[in-house]
C-alpha atoms as a PDB file:
ATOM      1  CA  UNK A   1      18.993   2.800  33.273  1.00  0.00           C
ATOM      2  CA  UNK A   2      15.482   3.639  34.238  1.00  0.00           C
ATOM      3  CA  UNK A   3      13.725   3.340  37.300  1.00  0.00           C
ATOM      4  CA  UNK A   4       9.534   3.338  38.145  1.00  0.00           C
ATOM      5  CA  UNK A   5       9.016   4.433  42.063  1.00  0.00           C
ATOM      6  CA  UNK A   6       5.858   5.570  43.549  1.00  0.00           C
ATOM      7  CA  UNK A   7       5.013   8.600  45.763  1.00  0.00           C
ATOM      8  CA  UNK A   8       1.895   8.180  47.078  1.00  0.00           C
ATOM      9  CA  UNK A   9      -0.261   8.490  43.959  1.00  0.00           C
ATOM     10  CA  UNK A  10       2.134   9.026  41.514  1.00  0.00           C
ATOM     11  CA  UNK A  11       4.331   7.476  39.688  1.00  0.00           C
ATOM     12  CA  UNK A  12       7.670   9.278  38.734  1.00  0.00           C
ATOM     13  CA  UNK A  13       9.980   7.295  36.055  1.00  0.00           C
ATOM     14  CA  UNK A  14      13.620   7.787  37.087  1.00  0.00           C
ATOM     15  CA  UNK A  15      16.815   7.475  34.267  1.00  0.00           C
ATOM     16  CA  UNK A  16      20.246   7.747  35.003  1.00  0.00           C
ATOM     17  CA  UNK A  17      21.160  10.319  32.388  1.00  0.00           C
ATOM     18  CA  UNK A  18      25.162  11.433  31.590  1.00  0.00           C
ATOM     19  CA  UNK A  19      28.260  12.103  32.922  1.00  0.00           C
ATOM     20  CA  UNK A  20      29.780  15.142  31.939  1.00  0.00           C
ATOM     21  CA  UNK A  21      32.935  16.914  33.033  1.00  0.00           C
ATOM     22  CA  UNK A  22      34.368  19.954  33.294  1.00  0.00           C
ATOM     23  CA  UNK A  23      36.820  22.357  34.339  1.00  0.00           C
ATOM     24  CA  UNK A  24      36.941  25.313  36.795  1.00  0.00           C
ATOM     25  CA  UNK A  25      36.061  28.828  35.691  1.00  0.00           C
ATOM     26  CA  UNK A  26      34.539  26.456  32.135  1.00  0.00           C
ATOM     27  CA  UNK A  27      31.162  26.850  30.736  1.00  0.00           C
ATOM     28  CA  UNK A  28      29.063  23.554  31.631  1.00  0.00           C
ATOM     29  CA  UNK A  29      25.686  22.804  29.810  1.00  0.00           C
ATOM     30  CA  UNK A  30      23.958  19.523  31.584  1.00  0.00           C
ATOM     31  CA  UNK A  31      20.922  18.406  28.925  1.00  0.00           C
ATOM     32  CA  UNK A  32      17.620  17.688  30.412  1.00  0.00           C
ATOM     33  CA  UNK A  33      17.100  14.329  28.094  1.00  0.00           C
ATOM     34  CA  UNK A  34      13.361  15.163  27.750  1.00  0.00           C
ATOM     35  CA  UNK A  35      12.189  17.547  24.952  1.00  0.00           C
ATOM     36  CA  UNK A  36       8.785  18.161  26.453  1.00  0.00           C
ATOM     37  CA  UNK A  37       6.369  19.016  29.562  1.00  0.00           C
ATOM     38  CA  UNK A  38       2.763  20.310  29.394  1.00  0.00           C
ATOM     39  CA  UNK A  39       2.513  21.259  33.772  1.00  0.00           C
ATOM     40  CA  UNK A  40       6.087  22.179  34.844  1.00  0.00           C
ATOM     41  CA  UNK A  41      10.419  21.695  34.297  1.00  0.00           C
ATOM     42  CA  UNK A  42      12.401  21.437  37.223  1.00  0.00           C
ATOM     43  CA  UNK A  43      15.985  21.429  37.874  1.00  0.00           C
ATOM     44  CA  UNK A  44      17.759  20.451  41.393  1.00  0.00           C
ATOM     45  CA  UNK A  45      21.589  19.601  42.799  1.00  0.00           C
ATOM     46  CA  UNK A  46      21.383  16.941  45.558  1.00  0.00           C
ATOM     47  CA  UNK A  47      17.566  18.238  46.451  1.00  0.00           C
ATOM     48  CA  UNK A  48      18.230  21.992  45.878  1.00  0.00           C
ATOM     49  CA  UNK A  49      16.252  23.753  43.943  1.00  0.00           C
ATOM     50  CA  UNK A  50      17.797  25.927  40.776  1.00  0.00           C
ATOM     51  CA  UNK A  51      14.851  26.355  38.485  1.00  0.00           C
ATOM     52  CA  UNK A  52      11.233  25.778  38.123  1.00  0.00           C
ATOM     53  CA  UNK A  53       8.972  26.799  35.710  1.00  0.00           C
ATOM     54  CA  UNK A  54       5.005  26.170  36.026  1.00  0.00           C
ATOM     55  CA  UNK A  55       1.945  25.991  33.123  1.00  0.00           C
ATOM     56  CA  UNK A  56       2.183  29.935  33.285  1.00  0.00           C
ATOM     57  CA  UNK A  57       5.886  29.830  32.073  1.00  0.00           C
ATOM     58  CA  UNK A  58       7.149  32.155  34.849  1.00  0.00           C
ATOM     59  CA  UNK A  59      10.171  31.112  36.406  1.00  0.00           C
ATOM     60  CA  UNK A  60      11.077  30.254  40.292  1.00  0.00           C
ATOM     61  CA  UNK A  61      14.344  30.104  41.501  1.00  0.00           C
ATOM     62  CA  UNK A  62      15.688  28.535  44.643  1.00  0.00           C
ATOM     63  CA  UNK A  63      18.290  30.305  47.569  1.00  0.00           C
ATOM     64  CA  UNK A  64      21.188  28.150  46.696  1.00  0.00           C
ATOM     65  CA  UNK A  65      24.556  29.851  45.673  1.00  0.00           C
ATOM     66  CA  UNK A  66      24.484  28.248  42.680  1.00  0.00           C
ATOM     67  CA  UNK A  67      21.587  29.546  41.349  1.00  0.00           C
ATOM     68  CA  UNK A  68      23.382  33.037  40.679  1.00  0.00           C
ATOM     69  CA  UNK A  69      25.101  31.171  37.945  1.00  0.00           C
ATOM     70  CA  UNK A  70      22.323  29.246  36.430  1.00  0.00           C
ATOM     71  CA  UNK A  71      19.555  29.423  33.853  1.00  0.00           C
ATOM     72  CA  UNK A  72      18.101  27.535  31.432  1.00  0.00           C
ATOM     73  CA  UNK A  73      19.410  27.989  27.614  1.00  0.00           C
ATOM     74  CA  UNK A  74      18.218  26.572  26.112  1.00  0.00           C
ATOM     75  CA  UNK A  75      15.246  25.428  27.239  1.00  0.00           C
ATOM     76  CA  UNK A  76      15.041  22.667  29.013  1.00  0.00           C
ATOM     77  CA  UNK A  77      19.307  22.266  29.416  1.00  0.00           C
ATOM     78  CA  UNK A  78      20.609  23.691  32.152  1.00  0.00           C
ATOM     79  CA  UNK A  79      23.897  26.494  31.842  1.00  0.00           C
ATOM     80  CA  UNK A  80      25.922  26.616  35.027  1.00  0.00           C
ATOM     81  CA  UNK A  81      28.792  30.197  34.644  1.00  0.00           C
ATOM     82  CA  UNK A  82      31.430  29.863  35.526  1.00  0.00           C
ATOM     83  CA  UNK A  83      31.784  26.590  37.192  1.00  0.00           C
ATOM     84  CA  UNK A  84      33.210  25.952  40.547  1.00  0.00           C
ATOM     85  CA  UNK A  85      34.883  23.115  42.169  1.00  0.00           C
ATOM     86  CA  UNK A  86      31.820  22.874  44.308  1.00  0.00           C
ATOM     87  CA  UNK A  87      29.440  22.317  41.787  1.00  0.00           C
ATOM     88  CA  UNK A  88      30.484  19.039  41.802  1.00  0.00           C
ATOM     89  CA  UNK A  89      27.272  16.556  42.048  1.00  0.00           C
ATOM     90  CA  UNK A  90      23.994  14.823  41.096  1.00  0.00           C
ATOM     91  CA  UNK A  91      21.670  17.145  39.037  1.00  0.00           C
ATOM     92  CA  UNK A  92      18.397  16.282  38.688  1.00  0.00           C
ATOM     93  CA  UNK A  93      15.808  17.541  35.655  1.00  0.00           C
ATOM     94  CA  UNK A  94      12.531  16.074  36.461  1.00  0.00           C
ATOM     95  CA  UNK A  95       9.288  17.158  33.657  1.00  0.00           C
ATOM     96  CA  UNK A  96       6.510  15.929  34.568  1.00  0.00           C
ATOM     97  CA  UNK A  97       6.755  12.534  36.114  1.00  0.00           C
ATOM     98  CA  UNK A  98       9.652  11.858  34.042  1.00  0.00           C
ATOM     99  CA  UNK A  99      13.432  12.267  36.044  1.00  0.00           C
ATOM    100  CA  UNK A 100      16.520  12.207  34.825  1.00  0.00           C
ATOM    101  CA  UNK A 101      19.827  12.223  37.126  1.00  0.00           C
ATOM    102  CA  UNK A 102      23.117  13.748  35.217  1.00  0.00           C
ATOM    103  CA  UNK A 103      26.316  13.760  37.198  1.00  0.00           C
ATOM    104  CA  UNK A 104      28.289  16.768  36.922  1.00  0.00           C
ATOM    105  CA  UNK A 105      32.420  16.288  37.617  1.00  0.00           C
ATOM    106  CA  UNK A 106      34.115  19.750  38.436  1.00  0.00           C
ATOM    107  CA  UNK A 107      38.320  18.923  37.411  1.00  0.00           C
ATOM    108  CA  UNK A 108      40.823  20.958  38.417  1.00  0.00           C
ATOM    109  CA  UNK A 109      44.942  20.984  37.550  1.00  0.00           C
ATOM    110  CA  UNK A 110      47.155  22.306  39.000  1.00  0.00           C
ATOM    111  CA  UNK A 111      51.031  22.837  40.074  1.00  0.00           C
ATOM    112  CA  UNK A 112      51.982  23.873  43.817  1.00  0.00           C
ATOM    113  CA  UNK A 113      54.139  25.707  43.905  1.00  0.00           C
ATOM    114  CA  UNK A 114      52.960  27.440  40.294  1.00  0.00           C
ATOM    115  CA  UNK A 115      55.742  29.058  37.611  1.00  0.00           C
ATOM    116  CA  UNK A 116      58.916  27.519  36.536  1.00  0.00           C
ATOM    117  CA  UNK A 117      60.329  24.908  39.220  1.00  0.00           C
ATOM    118  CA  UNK A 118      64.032  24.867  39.905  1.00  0.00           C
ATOM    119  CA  UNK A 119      65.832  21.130  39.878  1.00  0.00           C
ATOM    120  CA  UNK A 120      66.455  19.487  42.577  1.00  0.00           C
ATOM    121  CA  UNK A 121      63.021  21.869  44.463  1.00  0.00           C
ATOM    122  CA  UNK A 122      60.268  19.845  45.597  1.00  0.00           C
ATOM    123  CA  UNK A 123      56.068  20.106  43.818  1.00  0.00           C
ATOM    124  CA  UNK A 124      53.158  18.268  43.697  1.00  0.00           C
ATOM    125  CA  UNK A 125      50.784  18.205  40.967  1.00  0.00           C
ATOM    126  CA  UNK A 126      47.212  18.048  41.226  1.00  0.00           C
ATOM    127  CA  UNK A 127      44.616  16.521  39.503  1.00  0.00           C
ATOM    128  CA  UNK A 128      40.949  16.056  41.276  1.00  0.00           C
ATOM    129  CA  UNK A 129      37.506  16.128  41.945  1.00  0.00           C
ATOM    130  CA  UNK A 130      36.156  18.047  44.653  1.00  0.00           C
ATOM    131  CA  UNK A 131      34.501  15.038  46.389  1.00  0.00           C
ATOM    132  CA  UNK A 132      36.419  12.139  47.142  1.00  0.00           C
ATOM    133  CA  UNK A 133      34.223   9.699  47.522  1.00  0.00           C
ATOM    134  CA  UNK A 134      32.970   9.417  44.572  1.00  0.00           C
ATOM    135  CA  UNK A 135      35.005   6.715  42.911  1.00  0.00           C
ATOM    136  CA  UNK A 136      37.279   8.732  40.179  1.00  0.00           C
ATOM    137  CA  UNK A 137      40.517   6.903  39.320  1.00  0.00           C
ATOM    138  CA  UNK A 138      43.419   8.954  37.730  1.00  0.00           C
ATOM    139  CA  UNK A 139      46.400   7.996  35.929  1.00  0.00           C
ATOM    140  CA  UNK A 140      48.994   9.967  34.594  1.00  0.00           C
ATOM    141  CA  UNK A 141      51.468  10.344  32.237  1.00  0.00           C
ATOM    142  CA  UNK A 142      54.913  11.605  31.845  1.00  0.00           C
ATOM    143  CA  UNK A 143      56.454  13.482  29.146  1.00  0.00           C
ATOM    144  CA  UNK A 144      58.763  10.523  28.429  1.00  0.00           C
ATOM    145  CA  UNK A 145      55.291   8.432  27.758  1.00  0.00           C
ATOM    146  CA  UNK A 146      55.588   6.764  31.397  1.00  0.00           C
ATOM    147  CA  UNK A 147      51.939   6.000  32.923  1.00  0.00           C
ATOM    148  CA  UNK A 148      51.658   6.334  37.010  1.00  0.00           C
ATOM    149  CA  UNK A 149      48.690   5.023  38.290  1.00  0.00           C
ATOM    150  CA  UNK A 150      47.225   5.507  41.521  1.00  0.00           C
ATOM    151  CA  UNK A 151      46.515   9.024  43.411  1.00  0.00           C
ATOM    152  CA  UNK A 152      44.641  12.150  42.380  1.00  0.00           C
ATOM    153  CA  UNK A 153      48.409  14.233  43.491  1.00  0.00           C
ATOM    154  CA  UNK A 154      51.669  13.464  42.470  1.00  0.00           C
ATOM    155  CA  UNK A 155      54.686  14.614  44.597  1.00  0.00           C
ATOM    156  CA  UNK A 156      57.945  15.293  42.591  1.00  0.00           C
ATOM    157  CA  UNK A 157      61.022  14.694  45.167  1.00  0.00           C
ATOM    158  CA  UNK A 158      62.750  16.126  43.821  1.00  0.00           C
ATOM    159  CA  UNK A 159      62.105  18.414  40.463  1.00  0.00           C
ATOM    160  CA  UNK A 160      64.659  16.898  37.717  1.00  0.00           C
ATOM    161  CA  UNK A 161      64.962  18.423  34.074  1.00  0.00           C
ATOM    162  CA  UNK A 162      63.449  15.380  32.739  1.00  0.00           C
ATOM    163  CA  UNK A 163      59.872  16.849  34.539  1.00  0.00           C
ATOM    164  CA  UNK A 164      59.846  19.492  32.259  1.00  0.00           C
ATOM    165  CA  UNK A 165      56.982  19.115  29.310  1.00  0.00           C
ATOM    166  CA  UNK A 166      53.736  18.233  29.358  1.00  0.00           C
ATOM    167  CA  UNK A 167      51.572  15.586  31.914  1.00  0.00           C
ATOM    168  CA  UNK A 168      48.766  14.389  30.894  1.00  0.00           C
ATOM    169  CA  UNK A 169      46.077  13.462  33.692  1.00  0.00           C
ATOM    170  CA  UNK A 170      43.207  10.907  32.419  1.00  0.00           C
ATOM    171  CA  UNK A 171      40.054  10.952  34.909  1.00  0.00           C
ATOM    172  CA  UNK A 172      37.642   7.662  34.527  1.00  0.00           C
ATOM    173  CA  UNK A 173      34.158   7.540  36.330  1.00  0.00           C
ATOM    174  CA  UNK A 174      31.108   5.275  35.240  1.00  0.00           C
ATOM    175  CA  UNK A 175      32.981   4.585  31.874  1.00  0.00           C
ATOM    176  CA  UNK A 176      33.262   7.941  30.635  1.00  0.00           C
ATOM    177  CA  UNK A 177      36.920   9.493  30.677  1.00  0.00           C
ATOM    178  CA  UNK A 178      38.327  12.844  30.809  1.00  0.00           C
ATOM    179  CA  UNK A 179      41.803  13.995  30.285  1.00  0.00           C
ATOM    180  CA  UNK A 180      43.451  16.909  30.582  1.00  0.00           C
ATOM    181  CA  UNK A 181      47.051  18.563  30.100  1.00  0.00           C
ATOM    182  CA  UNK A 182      49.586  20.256  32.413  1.00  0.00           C
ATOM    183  CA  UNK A 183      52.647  21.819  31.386  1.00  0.00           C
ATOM    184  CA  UNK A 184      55.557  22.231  33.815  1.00  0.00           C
ATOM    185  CA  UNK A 185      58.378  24.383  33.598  1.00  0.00           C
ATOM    186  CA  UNK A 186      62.059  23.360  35.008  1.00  0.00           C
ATOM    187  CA  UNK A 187      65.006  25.638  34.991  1.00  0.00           C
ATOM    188  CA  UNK A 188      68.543  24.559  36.233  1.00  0.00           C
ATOM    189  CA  UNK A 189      70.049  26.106  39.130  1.00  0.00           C
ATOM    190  CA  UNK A 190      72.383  29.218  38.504  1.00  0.00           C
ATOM    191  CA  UNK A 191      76.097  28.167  37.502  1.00  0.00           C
ATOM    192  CA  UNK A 192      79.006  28.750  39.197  1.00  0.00           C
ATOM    193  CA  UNK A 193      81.779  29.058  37.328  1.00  0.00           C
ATOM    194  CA  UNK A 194      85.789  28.635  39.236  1.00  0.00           C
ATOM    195  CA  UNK A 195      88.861  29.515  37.762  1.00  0.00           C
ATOM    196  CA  UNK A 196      91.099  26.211  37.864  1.00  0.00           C
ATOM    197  CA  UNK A 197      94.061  26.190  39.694  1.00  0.00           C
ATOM    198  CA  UNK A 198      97.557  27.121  38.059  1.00  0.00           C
ATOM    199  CA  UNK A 199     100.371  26.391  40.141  1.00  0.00           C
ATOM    200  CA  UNK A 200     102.988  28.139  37.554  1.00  0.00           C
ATOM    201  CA  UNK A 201     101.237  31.275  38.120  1.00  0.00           C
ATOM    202  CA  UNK A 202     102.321  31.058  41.908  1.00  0.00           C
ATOM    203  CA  UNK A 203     106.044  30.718  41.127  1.00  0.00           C
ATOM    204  CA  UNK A 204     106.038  33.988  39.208  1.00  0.00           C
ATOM    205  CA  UNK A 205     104.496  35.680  42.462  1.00  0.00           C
ATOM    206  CA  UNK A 206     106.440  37.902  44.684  1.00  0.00           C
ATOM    207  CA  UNK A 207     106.359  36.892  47.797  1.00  0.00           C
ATOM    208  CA  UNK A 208     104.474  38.571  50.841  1.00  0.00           C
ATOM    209  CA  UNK A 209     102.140  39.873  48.024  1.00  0.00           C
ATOM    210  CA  UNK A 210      98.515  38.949  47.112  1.00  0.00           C
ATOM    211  CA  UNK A 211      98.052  39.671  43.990  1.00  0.00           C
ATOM    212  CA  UNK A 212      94.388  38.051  44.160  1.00  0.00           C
ATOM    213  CA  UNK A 213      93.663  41.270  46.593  1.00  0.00           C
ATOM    214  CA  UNK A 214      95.332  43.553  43.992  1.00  0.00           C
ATOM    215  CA  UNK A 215      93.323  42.753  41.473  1.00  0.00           C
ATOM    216  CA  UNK A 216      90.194  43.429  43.126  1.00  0.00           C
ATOM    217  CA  UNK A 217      91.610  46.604  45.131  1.00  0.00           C
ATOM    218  CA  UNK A 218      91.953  47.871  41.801  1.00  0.00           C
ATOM    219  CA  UNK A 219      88.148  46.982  40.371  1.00  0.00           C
ATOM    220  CA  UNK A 220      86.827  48.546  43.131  1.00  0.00           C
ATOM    221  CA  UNK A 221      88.976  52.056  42.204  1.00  0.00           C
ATOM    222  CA  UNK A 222      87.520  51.941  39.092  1.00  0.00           C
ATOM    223  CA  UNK A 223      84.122  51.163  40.049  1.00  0.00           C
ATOM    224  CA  UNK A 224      81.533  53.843  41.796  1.00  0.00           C
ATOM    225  CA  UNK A 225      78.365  52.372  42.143  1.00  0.00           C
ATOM    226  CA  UNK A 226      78.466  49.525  40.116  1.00  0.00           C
ATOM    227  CA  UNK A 227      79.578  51.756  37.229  1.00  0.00           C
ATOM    228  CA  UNK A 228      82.671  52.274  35.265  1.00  0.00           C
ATOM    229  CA  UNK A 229      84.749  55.354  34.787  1.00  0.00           C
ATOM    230  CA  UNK A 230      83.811  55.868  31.449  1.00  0.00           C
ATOM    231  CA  UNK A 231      80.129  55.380  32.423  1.00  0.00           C
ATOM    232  CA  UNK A 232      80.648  59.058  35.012  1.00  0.00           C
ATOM    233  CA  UNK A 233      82.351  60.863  32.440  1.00  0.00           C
ATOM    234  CA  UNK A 234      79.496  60.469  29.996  1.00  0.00           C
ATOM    235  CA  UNK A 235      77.487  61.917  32.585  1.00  0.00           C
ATOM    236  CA  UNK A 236      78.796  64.399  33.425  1.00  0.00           C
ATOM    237  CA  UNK A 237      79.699  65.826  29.918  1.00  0.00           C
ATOM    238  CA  UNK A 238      76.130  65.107  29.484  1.00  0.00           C
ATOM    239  CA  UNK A 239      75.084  67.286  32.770  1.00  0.00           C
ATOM    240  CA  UNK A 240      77.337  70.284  31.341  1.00  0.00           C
ATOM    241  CA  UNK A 241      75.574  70.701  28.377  1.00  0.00           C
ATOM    242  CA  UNK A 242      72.471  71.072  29.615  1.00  0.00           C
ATOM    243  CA  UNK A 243      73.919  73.291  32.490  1.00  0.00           C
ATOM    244  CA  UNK A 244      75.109  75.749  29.294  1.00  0.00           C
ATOM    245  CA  UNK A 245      72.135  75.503  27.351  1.00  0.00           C
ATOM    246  CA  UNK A 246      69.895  76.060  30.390  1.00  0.00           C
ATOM    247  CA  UNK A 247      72.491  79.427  31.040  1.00  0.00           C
ATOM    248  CA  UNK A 248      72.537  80.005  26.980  1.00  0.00           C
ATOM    249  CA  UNK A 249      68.057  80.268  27.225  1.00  0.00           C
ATOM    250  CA  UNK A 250      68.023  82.897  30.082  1.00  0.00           C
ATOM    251  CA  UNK A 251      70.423  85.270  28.879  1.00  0.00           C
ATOM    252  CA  UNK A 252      68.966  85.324  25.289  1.00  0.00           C
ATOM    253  CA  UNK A 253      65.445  85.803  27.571  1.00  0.00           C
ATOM    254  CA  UNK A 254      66.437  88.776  29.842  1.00  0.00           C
ATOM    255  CA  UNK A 255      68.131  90.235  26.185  1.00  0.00           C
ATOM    256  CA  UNK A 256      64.729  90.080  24.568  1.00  0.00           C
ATOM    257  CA  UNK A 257      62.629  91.633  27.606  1.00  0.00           C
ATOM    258  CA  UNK A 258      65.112  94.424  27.718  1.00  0.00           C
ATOM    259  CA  UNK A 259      64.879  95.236  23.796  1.00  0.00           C
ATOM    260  CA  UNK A 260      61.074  95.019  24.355  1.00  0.00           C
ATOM    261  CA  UNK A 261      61.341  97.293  27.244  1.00  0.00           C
ATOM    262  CA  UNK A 262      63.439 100.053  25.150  1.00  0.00           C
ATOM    263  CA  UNK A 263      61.283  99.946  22.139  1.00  0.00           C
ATOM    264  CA  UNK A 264      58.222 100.651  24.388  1.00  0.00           C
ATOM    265  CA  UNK A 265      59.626 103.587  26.006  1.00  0.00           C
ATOM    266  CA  UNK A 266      60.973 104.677  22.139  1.00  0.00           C
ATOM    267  CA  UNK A 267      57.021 104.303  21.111  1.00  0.00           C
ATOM    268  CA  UNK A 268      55.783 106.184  24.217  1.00  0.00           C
ATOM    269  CA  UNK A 269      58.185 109.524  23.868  1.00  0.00           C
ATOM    270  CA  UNK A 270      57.279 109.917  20.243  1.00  0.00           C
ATOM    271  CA  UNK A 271      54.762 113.117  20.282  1.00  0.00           C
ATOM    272  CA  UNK A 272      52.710 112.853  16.626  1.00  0.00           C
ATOM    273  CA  UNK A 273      52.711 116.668  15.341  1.00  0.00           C
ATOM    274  CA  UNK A 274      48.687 116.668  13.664  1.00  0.00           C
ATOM    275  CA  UNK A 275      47.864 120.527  12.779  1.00  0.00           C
ATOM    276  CA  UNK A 276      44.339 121.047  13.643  1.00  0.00           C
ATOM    277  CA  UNK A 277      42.056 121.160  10.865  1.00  0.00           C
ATOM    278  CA  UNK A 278      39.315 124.200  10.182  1.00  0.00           C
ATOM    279  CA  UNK A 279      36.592 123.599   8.148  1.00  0.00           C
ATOM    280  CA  UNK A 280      34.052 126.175   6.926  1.00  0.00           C
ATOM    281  CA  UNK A 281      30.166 125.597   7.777  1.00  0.00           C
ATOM    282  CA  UNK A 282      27.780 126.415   5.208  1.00  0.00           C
ATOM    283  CA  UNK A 283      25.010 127.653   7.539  1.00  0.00           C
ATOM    284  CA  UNK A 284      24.217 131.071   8.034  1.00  0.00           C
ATOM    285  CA  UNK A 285      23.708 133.080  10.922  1.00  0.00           C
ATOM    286  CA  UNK A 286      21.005 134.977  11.048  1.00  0.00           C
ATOM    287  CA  UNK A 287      20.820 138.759  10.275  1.00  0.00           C
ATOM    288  CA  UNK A 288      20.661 141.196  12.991  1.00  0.00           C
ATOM    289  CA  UNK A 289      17.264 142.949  13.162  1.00  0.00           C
ATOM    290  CA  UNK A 290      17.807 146.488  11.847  1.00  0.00           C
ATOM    291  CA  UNK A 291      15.903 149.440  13.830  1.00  0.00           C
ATOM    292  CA  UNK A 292      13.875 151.924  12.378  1.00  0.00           C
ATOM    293  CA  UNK A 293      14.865 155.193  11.137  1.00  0.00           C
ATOM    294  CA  UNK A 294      18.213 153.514  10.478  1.00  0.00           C
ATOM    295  CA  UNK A 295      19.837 152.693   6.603  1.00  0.00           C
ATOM    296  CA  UNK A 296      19.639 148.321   6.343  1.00  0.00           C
ATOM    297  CA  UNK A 297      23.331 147.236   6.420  1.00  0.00           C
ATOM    298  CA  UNK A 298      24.907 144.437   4.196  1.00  0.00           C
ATOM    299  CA  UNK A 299      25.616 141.428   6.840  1.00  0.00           C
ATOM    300  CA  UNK A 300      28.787 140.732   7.380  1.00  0.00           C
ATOM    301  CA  UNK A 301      30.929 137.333   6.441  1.00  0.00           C
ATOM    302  CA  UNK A 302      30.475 134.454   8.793  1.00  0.00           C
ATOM    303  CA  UNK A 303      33.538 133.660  10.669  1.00  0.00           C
ATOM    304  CA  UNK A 304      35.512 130.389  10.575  1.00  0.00           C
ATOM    305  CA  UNK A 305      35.161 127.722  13.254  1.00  0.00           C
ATOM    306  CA  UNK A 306      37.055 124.719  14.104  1.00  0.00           C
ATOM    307  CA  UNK A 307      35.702 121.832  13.246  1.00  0.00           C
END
């Protein structure tokens, strides 16, 4: 649908563009539906700026929250990551004096309260759009193939076993549908199991004795802690051993620092005998001066000195 209004001088052609939904925490991508612009692109949730970009190409972004989470890839679609349930809305790409409008449902499922649900407990399951007022209509269906018209919740009063499996939740707005699948777990309530009633076994009973009371005198002598007999006695065979070989590793310790100990002071009492060893210089020493008048006598042999 397209639409020619005037402002002031100009006139702007609005289209109604698509519908597109989502889910929360998704990846949405809303296309611009015009492929070119020559002075400048710009996108805008109910009259909030995101994005505009001018003839120079540089980029202006608004002060919206959602602008953190937007940019334009590619060019000229619009990425919004990760949606929120809030994002819910008209967005509007407008090149030029062309606009187009896109409408942008945020879904999400859920199961209050979440997990497995026991029978006979009480849940609702959800199935919405953020705003209300837009028109959706929901319808959903059982696992047995049963379609339930109506509301956007759906109260289970209480949880049976035939709840468990999946429910499917169709959304319709403008034509376009969107459907999406939640699985719910049931488990059964813990059994109790009795022990029928034997009236023989009461005829066989002494009287003035409980033997009920006996029996469970005598689990509780067996039982420490929530453990049987046998269950101590491993234990504490268990807690002996390593008693020993804890016992077993410091005596062969203290025998090994005391050999050490004796083998040092064997070592350090041992005197080496080393004879001391003369060796014979070659120089000689020099000849006494003989005096006048006096017959020159024939030096005598150098002497031996330790070396």
């Amino acid at each position: 649908m397209k639409t020619v209004m005037w402002f002031g001088l100009v006139l702007v052609a609005v289209s109604t563009g698509k519908v597109i939904f989502t889910e929360v925490g998704q990846k949405a991508t809303i296309e611009c539906g015009i492929s070119s612009y020559t002075k400048q692109l710009e996108w805008s949730r109910e009259n909030q700026q995101i994005i505009r970009i001018g003839k120079r190409g540089f980029p202006t972004k608004g002060t919206a929250e959602i602008v953190q989470r937007s940019r334009m890839r590619p060019e000229p679609n619009l990425e919004i990551y990760p949606v929120k349930d809030t994002d819910t809305g008209k967005f509007t790409c407008k090149a030029d004096a062309t606009v187009q409008e896109h409408m942008l449902l945020v879904v999400s499922v859920s199961v209050v309260p979440s997990g497995a649900l026991q029978v006979g407990s009480e849940a609702t399951l959800y199935c919405q759009v953020k705003d209300p007022n837009l028109g959706v209509t929901v319808e959903w269906k059982k696992p047995d193939g049963t379609l339930l018209k109506g509301s956007s919740t759906f109260d289970l009063k209480p949880v049976a076993d035939s709840d468990a499996g999946p429910w499917n939740c169709t959304l319709t707005y403008e034509g376009e549908t969107f459907s999406q699948t939640l699985m719910i777990k049931v488990s059964g309530p813990t059994p109790t199991t009795t022990t029928p009633y034997d009236p023989q076994k009461d005829i066989h009973k002494p009287a003035g004795r409980n033997h009920t009371t006996e029996h469970k005198s005598g689990d509780a002598e067996l039982l420490l802690l929530g453990l049987d007999w046998w269950v101590w006695l491993a234990v504490g065979v268990g807690c002996l051993i390593v008693i020993l070989l804890t016992v077993f590793v410091i005596v062969l310790c203290k025998r090994n620092r005391e050999r050490k100990k004796k083998f040092q002071r064997m070592k350090s009492t041992e005197q080496p005998l080393k004879p001391k060893k003369y060796c014979q210089c070659d120089r000689q020493a020099a000849a006494a001066k003989p005096q006048q008048g006096r017959r020159r006598e024939k030096p005598s042999a150098l002497p031996l000195q330790a070396c």
